[in-house]
C-alpha atoms as a PDB file:
ATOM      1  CA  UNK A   1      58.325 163.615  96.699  1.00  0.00           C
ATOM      2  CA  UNK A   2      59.968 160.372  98.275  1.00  0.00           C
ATOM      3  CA  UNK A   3      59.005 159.567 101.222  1.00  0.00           C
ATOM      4  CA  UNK A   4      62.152 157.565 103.158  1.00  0.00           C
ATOM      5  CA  UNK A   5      60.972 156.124 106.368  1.00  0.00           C
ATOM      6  CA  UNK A   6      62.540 153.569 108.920  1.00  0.00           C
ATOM      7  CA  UNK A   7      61.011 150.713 106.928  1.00  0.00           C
ATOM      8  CA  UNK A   8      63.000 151.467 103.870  1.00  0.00           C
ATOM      9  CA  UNK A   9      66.333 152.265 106.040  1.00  0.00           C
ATOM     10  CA  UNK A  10      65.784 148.811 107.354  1.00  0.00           C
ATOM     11  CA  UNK A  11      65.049 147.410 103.960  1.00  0.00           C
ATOM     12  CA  UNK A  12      68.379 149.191 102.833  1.00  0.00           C
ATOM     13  CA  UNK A  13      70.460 147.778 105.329  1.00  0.00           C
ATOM     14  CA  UNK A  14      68.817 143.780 105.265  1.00  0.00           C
ATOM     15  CA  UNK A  15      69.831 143.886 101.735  1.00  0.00           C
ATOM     16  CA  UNK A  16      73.335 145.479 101.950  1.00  0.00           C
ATOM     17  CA  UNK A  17      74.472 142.832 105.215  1.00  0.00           C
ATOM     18  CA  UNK A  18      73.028 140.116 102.555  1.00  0.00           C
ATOM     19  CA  UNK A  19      75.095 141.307  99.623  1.00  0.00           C
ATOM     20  CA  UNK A  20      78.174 141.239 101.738  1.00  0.00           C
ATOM     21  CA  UNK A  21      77.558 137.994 103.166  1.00  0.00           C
ATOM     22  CA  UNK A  22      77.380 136.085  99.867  1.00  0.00           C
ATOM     23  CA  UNK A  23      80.008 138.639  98.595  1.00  0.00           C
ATOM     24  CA  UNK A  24      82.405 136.950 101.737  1.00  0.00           C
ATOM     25  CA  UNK A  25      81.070 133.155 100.985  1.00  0.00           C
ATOM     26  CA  UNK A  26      82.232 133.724  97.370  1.00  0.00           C
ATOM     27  CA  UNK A  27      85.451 135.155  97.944  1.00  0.00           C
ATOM     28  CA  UNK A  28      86.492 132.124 100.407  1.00  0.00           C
ATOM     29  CA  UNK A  29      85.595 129.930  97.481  1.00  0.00           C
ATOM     30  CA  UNK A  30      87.377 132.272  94.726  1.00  0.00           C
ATOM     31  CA  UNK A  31      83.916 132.493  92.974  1.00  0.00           C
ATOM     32  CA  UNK A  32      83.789 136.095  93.584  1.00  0.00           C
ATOM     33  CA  UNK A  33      84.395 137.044  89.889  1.00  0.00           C
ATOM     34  CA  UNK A  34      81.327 135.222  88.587  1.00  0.00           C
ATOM     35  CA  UNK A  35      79.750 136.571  91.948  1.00  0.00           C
ATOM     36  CA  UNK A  36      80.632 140.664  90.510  1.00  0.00           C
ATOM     37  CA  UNK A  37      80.033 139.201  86.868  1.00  0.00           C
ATOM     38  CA  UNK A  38      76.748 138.302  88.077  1.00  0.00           C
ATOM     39  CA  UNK A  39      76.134 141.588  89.748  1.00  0.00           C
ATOM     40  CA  UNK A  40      76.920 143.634  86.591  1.00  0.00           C
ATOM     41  CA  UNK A  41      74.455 141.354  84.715  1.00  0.00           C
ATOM     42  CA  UNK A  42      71.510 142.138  87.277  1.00  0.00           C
ATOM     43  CA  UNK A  43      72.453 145.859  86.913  1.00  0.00           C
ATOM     44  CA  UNK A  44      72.518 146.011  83.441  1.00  0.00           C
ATOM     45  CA  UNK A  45      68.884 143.805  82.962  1.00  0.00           C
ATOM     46  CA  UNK A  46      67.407 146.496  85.511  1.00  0.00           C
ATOM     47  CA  UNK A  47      69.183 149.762  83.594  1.00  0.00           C
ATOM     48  CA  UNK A  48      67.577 147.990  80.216  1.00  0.00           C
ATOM     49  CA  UNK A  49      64.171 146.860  81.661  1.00  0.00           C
ATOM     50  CA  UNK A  50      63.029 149.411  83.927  1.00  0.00           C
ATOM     51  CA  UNK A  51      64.867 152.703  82.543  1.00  0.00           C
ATOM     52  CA  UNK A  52      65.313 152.737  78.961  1.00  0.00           C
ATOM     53  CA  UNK A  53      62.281 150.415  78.429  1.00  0.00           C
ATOM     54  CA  UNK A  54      63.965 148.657  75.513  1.00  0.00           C
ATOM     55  CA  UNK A  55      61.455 145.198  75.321  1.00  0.00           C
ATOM     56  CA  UNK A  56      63.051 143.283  72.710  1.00  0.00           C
ATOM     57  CA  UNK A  57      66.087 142.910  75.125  1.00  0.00           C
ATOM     58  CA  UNK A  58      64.580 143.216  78.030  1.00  0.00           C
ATOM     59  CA  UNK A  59      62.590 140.117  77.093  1.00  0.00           C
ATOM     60  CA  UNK A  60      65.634 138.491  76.078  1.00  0.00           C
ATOM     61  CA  UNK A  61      67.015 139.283  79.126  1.00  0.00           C
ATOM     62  CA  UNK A  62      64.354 138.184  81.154  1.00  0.00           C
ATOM     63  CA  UNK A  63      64.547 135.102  79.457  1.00  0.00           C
ATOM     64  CA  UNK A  64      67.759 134.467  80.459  1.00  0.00           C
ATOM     65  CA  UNK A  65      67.290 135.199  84.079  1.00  0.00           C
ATOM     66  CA  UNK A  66      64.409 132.605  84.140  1.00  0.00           C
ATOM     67  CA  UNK A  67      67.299 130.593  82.792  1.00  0.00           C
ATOM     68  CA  UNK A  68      69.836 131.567  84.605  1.00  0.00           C
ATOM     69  CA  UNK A  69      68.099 130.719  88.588  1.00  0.00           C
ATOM     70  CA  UNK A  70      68.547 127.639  87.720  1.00  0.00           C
ATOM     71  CA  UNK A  71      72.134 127.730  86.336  1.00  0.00           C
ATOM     72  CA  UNK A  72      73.323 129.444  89.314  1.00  0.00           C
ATOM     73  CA  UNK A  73      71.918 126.802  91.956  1.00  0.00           C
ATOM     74  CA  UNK A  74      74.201 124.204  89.746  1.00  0.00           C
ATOM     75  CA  UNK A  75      77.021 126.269  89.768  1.00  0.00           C
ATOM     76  CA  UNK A  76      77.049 127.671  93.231  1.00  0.00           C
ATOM     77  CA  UNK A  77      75.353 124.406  94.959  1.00  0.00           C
ATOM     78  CA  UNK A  78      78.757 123.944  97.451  1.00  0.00           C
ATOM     79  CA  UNK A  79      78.644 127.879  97.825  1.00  0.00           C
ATOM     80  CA  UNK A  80      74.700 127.999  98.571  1.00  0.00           C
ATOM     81  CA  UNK A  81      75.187 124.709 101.338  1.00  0.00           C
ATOM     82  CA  UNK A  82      78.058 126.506 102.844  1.00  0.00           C
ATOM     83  CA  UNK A  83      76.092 129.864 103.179  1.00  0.00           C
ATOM     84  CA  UNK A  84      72.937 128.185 104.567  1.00  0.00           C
ATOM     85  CA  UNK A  85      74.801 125.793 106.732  1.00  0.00           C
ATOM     86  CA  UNK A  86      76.531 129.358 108.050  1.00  0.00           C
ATOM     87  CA  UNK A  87      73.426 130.729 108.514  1.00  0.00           C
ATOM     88  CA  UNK A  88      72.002 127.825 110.835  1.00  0.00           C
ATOM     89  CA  UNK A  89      75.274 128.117 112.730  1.00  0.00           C
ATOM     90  CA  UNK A  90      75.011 131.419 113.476  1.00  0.00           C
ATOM     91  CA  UNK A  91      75.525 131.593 117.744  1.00  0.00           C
ATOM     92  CA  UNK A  92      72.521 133.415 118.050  1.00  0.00           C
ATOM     93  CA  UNK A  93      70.645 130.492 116.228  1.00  0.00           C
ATOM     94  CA  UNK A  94      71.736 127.804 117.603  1.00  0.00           C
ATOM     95  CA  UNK A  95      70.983 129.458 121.336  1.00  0.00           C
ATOM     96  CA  UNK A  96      67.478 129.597 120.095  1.00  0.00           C
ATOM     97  CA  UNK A  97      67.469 126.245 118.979  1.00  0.00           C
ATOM     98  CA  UNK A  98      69.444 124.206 121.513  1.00  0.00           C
ATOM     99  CA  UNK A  99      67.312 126.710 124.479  1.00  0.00           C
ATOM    100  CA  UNK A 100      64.271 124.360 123.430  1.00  0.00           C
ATOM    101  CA  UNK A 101      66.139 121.553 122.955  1.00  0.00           C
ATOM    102  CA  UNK A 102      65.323 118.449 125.105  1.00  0.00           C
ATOM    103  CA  UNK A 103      68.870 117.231 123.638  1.00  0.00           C
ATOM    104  CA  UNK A 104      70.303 120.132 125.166  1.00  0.00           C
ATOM    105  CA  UNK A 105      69.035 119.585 128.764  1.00  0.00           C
ATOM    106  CA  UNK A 106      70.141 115.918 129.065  1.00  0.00           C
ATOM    107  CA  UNK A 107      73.553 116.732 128.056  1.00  0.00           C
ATOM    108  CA  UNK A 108      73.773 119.067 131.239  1.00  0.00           C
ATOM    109  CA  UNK A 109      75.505 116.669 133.357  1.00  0.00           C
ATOM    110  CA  UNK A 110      77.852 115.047 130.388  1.00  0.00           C
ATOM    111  CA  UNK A 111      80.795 117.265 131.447  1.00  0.00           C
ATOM    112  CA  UNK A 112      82.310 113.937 132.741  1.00  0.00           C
ATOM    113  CA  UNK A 113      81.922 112.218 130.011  1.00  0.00           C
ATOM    114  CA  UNK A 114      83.242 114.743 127.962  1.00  0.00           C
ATOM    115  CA  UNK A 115      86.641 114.915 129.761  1.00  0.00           C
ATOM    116  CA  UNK A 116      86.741 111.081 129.942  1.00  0.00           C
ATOM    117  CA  UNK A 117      86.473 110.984 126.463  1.00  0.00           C
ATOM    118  CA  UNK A 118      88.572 113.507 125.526  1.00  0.00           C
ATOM    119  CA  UNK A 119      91.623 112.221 127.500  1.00  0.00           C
ATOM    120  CA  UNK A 120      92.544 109.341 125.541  1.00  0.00           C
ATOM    121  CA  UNK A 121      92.479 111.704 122.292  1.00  0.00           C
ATOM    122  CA  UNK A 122      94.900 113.990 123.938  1.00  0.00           C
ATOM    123  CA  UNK A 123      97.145 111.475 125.203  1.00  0.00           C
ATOM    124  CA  UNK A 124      97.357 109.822 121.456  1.00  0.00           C
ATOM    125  CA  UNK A 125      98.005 113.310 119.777  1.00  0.00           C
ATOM    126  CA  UNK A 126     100.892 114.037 122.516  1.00  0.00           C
ATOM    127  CA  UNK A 127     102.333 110.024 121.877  1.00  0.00           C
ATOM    128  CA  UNK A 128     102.226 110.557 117.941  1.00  0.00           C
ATOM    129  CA  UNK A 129     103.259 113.877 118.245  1.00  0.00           C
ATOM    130  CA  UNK A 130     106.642 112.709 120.063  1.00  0.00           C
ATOM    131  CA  UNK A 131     107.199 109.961 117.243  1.00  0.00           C
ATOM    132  CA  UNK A 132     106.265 112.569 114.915  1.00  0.00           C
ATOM    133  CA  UNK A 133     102.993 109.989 113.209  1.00  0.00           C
ATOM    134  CA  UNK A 134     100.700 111.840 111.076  1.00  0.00           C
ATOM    135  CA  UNK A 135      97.006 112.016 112.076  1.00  0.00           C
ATOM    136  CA  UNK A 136      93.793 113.317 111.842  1.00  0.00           C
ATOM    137  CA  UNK A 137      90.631 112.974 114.439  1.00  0.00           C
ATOM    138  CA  UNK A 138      87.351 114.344 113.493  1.00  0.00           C
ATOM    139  CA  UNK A 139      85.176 115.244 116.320  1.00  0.00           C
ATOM    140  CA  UNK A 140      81.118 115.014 115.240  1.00  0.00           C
ATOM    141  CA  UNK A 141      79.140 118.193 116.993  1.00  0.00           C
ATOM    142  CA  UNK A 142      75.964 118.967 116.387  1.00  0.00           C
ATOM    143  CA  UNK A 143      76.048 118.803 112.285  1.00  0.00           C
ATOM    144  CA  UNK A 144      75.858 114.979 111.732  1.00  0.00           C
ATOM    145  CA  UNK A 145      79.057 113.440 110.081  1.00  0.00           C
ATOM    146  CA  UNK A 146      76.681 110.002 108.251  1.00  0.00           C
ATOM    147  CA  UNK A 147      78.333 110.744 104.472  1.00  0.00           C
ATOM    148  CA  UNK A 148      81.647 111.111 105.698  1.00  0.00           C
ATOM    149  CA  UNK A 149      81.768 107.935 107.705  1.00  0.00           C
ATOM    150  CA  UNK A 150      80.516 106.026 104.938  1.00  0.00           C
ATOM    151  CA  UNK A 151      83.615 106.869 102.990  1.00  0.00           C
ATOM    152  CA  UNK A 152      85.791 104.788 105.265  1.00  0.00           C
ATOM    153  CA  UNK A 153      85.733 101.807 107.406  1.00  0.00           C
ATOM    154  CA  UNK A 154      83.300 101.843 109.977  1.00  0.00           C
ATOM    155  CA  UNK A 155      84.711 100.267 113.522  1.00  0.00           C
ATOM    156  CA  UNK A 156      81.997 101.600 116.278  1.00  0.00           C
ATOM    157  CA  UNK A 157      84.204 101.418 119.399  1.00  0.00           C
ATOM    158  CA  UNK A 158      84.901 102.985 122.403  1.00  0.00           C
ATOM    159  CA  UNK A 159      87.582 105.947 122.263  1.00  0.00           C
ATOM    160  CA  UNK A 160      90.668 104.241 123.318  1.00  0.00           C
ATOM    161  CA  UNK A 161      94.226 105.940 123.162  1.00  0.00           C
ATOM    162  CA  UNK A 162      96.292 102.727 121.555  1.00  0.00           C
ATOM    163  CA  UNK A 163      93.172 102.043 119.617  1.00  0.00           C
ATOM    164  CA  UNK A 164      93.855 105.685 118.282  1.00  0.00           C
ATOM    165  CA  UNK A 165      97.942 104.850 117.891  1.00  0.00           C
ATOM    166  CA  UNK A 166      97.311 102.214 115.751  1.00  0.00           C
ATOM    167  CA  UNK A 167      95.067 103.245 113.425  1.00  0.00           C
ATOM    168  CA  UNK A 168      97.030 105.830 112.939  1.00  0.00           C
ATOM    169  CA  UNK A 169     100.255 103.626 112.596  1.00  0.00           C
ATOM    170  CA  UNK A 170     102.522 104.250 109.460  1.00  0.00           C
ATOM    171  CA  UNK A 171     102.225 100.934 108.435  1.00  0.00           C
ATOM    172  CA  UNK A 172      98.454 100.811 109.163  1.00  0.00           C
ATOM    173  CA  UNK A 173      96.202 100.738 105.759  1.00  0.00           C
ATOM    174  CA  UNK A 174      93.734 103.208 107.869  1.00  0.00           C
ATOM    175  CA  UNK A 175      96.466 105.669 108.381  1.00  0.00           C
ATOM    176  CA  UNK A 176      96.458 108.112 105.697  1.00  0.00           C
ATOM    177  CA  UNK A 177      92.261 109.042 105.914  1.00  0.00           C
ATOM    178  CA  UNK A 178      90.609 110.685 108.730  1.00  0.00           C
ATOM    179  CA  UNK A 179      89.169 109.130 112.131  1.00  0.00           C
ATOM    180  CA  UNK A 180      85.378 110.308 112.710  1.00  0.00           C
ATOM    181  CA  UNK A 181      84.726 110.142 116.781  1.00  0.00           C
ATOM    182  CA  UNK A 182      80.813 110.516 117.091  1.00  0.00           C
ATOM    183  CA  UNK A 183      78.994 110.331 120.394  1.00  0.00           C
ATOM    184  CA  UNK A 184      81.949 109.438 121.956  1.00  0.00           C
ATOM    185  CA  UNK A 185      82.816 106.201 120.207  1.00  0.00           C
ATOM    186  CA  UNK A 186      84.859 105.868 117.113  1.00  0.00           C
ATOM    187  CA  UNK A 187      82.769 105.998 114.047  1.00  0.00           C
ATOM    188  CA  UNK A 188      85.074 104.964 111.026  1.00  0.00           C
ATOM    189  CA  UNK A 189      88.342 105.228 110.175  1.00  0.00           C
ATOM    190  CA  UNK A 190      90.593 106.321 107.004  1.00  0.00           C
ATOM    191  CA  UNK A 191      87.709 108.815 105.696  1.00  0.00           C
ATOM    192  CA  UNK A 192      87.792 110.504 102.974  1.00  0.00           C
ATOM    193  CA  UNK A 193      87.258 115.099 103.943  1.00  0.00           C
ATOM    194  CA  UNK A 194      86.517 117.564 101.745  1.00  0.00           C
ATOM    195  CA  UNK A 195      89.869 119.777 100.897  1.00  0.00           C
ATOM    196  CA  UNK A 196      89.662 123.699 101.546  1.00  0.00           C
ATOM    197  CA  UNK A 197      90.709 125.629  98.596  1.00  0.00           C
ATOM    198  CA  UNK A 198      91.714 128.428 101.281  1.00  0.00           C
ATOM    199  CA  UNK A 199      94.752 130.254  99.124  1.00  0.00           C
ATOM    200  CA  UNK A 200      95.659 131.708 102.940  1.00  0.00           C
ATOM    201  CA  UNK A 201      96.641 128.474 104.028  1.00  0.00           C
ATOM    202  CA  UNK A 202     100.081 128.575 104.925  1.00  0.00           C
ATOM    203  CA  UNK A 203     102.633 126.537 102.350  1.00  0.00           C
ATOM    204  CA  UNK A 204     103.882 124.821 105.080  1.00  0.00           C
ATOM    205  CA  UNK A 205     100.622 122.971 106.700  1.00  0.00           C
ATOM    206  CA  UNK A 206     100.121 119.726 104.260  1.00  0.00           C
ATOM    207  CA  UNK A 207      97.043 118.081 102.682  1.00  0.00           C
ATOM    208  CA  UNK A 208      95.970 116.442 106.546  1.00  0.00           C
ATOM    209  CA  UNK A 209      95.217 120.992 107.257  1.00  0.00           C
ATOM    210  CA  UNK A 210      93.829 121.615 103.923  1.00  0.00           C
ATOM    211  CA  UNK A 211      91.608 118.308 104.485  1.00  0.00           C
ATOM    212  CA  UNK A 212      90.919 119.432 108.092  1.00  0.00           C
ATOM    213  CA  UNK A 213      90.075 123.053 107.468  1.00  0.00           C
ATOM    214  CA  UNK A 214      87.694 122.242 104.529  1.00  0.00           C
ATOM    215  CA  UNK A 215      86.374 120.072 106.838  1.00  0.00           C
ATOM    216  CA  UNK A 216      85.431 122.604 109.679  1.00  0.00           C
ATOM    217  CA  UNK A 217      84.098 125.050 106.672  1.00  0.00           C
ATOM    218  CA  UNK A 218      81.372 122.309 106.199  1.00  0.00           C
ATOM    219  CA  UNK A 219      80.258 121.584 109.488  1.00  0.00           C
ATOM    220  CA  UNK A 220      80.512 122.425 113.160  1.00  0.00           C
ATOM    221  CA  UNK A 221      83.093 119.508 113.547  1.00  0.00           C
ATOM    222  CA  UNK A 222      86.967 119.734 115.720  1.00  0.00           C
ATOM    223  CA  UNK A 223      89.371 118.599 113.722  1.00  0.00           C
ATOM    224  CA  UNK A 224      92.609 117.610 115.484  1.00  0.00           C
ATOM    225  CA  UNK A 225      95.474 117.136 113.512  1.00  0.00           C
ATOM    226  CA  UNK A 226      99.150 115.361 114.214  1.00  0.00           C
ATOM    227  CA  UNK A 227     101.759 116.840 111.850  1.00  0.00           C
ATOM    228  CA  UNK A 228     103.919 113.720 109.854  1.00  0.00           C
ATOM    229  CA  UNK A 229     106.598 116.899 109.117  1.00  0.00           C
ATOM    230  CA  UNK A 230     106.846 118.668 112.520  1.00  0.00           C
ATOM    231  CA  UNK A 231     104.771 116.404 115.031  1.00  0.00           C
ATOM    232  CA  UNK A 232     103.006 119.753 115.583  1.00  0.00           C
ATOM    233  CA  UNK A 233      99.356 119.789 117.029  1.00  0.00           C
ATOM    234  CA  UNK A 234      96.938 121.834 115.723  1.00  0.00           C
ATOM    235  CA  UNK A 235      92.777 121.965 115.906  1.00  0.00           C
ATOM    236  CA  UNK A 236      90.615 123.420 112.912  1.00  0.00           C
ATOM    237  CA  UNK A 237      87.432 124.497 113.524  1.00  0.00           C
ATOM    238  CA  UNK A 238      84.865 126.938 111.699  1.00  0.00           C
ATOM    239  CA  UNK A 239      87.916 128.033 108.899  1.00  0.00           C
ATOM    240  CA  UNK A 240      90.567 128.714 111.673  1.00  0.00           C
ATOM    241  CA  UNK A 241      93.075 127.108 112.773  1.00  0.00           C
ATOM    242  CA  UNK A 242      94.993 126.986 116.243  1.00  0.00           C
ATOM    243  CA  UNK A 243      98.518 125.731 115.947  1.00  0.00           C
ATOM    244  CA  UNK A 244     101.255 124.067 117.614  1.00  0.00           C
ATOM    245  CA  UNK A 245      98.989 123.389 120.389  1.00  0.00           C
ATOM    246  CA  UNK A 246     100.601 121.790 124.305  1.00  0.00           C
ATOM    247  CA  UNK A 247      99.011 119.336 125.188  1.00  0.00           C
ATOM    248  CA  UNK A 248      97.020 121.573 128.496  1.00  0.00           C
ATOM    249  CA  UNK A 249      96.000 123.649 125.576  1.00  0.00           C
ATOM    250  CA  UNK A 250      94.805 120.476 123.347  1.00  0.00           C
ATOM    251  CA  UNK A 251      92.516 119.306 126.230  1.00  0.00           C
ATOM    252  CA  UNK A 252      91.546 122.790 127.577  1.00  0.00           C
ATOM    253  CA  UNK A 253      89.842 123.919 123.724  1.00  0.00           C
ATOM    254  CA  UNK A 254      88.536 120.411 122.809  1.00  0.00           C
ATOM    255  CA  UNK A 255      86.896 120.373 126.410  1.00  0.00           C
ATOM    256  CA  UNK A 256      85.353 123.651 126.431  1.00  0.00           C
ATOM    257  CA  UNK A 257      84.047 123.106 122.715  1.00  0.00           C
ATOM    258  CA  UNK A 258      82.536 120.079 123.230  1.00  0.00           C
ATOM    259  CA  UNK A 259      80.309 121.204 125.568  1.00  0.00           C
ATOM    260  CA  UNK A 260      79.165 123.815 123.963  1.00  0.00           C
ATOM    261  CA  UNK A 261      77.753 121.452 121.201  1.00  0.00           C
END
């Protein structure tokens, strides 16, 4: 007789919340028929291994498996950062990690800072937004932003709203890449983001979303962008966006999420 006890409930149910976390990573990345062809593959070594006992396959099988660990970490590198990353981003993590964190405790009394630093951002999204000038601000969090600033030009200055405007100028050779704003200076300018491959994305929002959500799927990181079409405002962060933003709710949402980080 098998004995079922709470150990193998819990067992059941670490391994089923697993499966259909990966099974969600890999359909965001459309990798979710390898993902089921992958499945199928583990089924069928078991069935052939373990019940039927056939050991010419099942060592070829085997074989392949051995193989195939490392074939998967190739293919699914981007897909096994994002999960991990998602993993050490969970809220309930980061509580645990930023409740020890000396970091954490000295940032307490930054809520000034925070708004003075945010101001100028909002004022140069609502300016560009009126003359309809494309744009697109990354704010750093707590996932550091180091390989995406080295794509660009690095400036290292204060957060300044015409600073902002002009870098962002149509005729400016910095316009058409991403601003990085990191400990409240300006990192770089015109750098290069990683484009989402989000087929939900609506036909509408141009490359600057696509750049900007892909973006926020990679990190913890606000991504304010100006739209060159519309002049609309919107913020991506963590895969979602918030669209055609005022400018009391532009500074509201980039204030409160800025101190949570």
């Amino acid at each position: 007789m098998i004995e079922f006890g709470l150990k193998d409930f819990i067992d059941i149910l670490l391994v089923a919340v697993m499966l259909y976390y990966i099974y969600r990573v890999m359909h965001e990345s459309r990798s979710i028929n390898v993902f089921v062809g992958i499945i199928i593959f583990i089924v069928v070594w078991v069935f052939v291994s373990q019940v039927l006992e056939m050991r010419l396959l099942g060592t070829i099988l085997d074989k392949l498996v051995s193989v195939g660990v490392i074939a998967i970490i190739v293919i699914f590198q981007d897909d096994i950062r994002k999960f991990l990353y998602n993993l050490g981003a969970h809220r309930s993590v980061r509580t645990l990690v930023t409740f020890f964190s000396i970091h954490h405790r000295a940032k307490a009394g930054d809520d000034v800072t925070v708004k003075k630093n945010i101001m100028p951002i909002v004022m140069a999204a609502m300016s560009m937004s009126k003359g309809k000038v494309g744009a697109l601000i990354v704010m750093e969090r707590n996932v550091p932003l180091d390989d995406i600033v080295s794509t660009g030009e690095v400036i290292d200055a204060a957060v300044n709203q015409r600073l902002i405007e002009n870098i962002f100028f149509k005729n400016s050779p910095l316009h058409d890449g991403a601003m990085v704003i990191s400990q409240h200076r300006i990192r770089a300018a015109g750098c290069i983001l990683p484009v989402s491959h989000n087929l939900d994305i609506p036909k509408e929002l141009g490359l600057r979303h696509r750049a900007a959500l892909g973006m926020s799927q990679e990190s913890d990181a606000l991504c304010v962008i100006v739209s060159e079409e519309t002049g609309g405002i919107s913020i991506a962060r963590s895969g979602q966006f918030s669209l055609r933003l005022s400018a009391e709710e532009l500074e509201s949402t980039l204030t409160e999420l800025m101190r949570e980080s």
